[in-house]
N, C-alpha and C. Protein backbone atom coordinates (compact mmCIF):
# COMPACT_ATOMS: atom_id res chain seq x y z
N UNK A 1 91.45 113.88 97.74
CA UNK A 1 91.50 112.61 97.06
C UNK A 1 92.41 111.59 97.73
N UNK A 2 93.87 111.76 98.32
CA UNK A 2 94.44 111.14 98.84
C UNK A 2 93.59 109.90 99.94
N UNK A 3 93.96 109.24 100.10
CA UNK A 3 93.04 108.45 101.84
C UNK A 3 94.31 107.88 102.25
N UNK A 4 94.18 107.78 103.45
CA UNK A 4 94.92 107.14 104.93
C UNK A 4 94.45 105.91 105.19
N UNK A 5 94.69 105.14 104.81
CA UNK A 5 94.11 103.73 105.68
C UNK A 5 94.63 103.06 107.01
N UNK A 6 94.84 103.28 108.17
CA UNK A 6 95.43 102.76 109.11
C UNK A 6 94.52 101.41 109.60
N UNK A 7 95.21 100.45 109.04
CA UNK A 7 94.69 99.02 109.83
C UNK A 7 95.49 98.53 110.97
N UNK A 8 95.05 98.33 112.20
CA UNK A 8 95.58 98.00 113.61
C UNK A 8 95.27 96.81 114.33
N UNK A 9 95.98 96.29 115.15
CA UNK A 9 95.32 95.57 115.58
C UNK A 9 94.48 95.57 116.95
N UNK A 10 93.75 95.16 117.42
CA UNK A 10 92.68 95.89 118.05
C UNK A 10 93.48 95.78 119.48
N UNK A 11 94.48 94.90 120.03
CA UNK A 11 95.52 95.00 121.00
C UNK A 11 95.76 97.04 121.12
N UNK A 12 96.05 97.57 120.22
CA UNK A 12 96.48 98.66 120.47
C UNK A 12 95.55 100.03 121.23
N UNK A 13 94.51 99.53 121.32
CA UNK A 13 92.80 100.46 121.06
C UNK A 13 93.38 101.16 122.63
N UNK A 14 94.00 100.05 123.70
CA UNK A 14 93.77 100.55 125.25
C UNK A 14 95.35 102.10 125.11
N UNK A 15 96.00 101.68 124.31
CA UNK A 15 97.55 102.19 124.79
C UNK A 15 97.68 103.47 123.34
N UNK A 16 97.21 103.29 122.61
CA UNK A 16 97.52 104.18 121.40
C UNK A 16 95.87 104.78 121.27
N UNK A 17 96.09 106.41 121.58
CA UNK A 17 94.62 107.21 121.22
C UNK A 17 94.73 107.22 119.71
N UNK A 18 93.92 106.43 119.11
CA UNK A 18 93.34 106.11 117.64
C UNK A 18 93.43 107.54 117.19
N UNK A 19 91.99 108.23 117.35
CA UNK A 19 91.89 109.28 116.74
C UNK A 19 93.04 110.67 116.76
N UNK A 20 93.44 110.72 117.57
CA UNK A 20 95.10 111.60 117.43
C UNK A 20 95.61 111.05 116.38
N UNK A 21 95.72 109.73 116.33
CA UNK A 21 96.71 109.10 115.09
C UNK A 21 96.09 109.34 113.62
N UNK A 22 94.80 109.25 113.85
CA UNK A 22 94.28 109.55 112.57
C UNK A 22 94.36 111.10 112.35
N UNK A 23 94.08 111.95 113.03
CA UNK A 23 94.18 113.61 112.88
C UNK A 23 96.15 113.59 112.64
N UNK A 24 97.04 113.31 113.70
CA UNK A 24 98.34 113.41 113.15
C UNK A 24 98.76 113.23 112.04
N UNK A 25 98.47 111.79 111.19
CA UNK A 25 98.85 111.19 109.83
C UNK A 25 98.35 112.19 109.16
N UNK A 26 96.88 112.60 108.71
CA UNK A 26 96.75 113.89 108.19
C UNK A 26 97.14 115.13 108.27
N UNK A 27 97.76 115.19 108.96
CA UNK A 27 98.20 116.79 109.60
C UNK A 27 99.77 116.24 108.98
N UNK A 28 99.87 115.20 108.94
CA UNK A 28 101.36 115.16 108.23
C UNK A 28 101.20 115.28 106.92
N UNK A 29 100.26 114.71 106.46
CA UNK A 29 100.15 114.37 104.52
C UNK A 29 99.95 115.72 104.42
N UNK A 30 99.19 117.08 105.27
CA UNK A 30 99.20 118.53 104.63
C UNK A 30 100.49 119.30 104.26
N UNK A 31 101.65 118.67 105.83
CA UNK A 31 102.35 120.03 106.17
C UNK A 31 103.33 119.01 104.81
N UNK A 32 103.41 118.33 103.86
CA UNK A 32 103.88 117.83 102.47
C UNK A 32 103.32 118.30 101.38
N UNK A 33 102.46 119.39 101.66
CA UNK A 33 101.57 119.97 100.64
C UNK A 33 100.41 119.30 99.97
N UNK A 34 99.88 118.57 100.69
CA UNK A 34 98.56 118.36 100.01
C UNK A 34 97.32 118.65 100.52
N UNK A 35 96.48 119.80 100.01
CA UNK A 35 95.51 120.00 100.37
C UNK A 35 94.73 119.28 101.46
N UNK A 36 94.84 119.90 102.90
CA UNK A 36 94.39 119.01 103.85
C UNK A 36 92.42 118.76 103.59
N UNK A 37 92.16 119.66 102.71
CA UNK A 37 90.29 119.23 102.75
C UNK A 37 89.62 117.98 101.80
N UNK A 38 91.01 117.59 100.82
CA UNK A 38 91.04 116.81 99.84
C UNK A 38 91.22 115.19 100.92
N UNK A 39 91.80 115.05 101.78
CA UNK A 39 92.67 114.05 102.45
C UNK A 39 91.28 113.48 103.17
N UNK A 40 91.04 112.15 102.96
CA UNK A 40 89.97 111.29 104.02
C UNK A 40 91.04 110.30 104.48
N UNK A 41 91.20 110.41 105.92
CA UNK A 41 91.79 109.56 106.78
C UNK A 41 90.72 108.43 107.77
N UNK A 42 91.44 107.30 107.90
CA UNK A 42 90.17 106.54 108.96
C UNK A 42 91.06 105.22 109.59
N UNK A 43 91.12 105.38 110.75
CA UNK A 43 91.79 103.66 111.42
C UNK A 43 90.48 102.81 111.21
N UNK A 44 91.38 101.30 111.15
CA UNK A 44 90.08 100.31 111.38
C UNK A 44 90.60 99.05 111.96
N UNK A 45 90.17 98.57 113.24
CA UNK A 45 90.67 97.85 114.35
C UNK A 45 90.71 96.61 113.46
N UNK A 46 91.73 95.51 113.91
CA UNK A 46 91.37 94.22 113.73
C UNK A 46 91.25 93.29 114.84
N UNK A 47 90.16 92.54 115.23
CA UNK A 47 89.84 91.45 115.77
C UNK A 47 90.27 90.22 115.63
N UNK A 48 91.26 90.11 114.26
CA UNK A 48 91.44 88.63 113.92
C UNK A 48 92.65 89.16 113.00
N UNK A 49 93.72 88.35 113.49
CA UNK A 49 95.27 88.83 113.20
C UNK A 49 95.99 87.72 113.82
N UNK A 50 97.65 87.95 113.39
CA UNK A 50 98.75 86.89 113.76
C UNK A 50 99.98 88.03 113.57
N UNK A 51 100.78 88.17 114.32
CA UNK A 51 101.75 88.80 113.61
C UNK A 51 103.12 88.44 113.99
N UNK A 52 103.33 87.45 113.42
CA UNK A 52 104.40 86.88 113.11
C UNK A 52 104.48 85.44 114.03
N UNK A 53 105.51 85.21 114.96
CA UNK A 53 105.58 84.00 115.82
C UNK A 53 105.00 84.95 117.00
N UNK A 54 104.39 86.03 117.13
CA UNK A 54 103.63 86.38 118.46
C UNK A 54 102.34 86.15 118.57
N UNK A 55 101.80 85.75 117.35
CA UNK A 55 100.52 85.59 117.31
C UNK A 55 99.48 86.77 117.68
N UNK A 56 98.51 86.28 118.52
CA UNK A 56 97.90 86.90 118.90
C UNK A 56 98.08 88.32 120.11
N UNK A 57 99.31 87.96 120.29
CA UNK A 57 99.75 88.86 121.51
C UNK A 57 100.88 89.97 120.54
N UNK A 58 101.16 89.76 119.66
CA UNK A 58 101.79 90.69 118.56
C UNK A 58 100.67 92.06 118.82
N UNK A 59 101.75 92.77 117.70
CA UNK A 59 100.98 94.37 117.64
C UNK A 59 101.62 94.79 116.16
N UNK A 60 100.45 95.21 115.80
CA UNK A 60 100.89 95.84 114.23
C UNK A 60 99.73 97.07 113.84
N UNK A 61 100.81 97.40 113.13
CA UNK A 61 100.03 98.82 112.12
C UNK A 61 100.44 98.35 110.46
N UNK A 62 99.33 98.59 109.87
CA UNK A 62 100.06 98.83 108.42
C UNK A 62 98.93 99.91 108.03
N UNK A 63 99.27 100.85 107.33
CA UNK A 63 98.59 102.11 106.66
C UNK A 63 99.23 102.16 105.30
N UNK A 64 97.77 102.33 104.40
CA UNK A 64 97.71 101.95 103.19
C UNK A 64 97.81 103.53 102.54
N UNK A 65 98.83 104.05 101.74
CA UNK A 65 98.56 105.44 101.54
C UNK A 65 97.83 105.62 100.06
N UNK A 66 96.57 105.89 99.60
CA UNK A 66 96.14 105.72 98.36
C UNK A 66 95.87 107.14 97.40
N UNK A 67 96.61 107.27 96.61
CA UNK A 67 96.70 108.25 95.92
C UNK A 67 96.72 108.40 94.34
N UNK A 68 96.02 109.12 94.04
CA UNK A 68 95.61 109.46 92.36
C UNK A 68 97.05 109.16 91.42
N UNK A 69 96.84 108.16 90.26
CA UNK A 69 98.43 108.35 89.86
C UNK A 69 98.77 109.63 89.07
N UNK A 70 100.31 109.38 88.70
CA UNK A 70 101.15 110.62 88.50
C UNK A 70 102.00 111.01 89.12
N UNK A 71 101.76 110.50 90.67
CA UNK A 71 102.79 111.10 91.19
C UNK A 71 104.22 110.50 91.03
N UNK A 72 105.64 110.84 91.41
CA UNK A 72 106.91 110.03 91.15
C UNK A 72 106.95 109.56 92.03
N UNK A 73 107.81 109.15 92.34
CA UNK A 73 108.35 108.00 93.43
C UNK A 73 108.66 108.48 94.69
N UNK A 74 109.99 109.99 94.47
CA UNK A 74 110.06 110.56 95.16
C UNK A 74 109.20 111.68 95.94
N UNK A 75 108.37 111.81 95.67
CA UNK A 75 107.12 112.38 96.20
C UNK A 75 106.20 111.06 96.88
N UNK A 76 106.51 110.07 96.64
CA UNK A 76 105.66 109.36 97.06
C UNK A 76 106.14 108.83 98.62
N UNK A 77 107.48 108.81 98.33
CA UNK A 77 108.59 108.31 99.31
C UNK A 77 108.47 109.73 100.48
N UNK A 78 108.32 110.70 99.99
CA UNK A 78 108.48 111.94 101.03
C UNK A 78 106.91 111.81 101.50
N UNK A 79 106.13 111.36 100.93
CA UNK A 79 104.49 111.85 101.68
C UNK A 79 104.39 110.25 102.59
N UNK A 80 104.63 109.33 102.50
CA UNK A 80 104.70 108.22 103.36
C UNK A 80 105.87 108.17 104.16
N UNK A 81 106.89 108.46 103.97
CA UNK A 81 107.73 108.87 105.25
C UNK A 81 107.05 109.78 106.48
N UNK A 82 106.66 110.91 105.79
CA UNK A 82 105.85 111.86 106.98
C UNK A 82 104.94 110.75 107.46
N UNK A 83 104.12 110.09 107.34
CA UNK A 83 103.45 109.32 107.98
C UNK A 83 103.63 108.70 108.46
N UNK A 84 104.59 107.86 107.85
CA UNK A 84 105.08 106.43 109.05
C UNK A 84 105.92 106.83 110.27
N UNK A 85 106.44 108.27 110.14
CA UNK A 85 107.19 109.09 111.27
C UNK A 85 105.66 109.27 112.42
N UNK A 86 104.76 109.42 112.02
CA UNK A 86 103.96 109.85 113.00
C UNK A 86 103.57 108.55 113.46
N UNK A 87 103.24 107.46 112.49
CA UNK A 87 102.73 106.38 113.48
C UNK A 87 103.79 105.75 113.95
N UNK A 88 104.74 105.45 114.04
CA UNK A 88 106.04 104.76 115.07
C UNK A 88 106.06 106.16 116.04
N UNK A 89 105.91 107.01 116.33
CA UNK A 89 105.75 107.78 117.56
C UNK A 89 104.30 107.33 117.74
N UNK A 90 103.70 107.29 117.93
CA UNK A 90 102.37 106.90 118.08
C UNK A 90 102.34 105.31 118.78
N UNK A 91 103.19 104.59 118.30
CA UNK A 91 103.39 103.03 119.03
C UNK A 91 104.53 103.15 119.55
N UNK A 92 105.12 104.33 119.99
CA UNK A 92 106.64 103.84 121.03
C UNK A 92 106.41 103.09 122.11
N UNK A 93 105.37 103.54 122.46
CA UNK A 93 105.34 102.63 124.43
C UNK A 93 105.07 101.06 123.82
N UNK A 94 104.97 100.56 122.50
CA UNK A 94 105.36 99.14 122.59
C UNK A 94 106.82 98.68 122.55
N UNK A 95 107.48 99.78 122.56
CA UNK A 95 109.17 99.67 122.61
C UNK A 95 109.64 98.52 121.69
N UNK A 96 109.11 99.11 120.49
CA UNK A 96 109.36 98.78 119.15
C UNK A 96 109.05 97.16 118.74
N UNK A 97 108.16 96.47 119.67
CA UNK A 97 107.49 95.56 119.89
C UNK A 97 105.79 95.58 118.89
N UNK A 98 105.98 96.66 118.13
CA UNK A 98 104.44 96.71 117.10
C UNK A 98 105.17 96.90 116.07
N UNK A 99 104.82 96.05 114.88
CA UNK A 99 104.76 96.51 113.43
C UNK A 99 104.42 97.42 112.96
N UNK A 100 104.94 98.03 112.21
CA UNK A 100 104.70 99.20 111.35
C UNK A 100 105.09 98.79 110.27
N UNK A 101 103.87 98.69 108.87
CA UNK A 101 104.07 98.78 107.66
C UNK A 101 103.27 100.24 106.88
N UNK A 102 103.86 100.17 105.47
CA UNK A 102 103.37 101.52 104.83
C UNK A 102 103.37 100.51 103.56
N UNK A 103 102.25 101.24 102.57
CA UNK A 103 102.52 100.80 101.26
C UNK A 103 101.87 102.19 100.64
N UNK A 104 102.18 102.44 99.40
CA UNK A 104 101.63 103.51 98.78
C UNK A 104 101.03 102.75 97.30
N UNK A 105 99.38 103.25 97.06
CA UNK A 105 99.10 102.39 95.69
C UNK A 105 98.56 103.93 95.09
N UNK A 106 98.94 103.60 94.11
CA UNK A 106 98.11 104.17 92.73
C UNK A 106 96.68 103.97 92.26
N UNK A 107 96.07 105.69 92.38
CA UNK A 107 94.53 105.24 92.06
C UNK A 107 94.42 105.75 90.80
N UNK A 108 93.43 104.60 89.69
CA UNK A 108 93.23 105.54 88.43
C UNK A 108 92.38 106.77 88.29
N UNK A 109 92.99 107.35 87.45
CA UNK A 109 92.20 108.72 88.03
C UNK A 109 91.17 108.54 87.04
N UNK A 110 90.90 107.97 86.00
CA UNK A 110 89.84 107.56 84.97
C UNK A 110 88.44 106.59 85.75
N UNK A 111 88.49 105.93 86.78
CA UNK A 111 87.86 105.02 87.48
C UNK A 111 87.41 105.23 89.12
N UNK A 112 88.19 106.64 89.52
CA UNK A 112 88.22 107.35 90.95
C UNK A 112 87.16 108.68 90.46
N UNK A 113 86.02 108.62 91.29
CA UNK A 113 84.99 109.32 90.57
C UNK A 113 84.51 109.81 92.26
N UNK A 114 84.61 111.18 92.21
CA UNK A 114 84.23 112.06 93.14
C UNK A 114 82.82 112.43 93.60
């Protein structure tokens, strides 16, 4: 049930292997205990971005972590930490020159239908 959303900007496609990043982030949300067969992970490039006063020559990540509610805070804080640890290794060779954001939302579990 969990999902990974990694949105990028498409600058990153030549220097960061996507799909490692997507298999790593999951391989992190398991070794936090969550059923890795439950977990759908997926990057999705952007073509049309600004990030910040670099504009177009900027680099960013933000990954959206979406998960069934219930959980606390601190569980929420420990399963997006493991992740955002994997994607800032994942963008080092921009030598801390790419954004990295995380947000974690709450899915209703009354309206999330399998």
């Amino acid at each position: 049930m969990p999902h990974i959303i990694i949105e990028h900007s498409n600058n990153l496609n030549d220097s960061v292997d996507l799909q490692k990043l997507v298999v790593d982030t999951q391989e992190a949300l398991a070794t936090q205990g969550v059923e890795k067969a439950r977990i759908k992970s997926r990057a999705i490039p952007l073509a049309h971005y600004v990030v910040g006063d670099k504009g177009q020559d900027g680099a960013m990540v933000h990954i959206t972590l979406l998960l069934l509610e219930g959980r606390d805070d601190v569980l929420k804080k420990q399963y997006s930490t493991a992740i955002y640890e994997e994607v800032t290794k994942a963008v080092k060779v921009f030598d801390g020159a790419c954004a990295v954001t995380l947000e974690v939302r709450d899915m209703a579990a009354a309206t999330y239908i399998l």
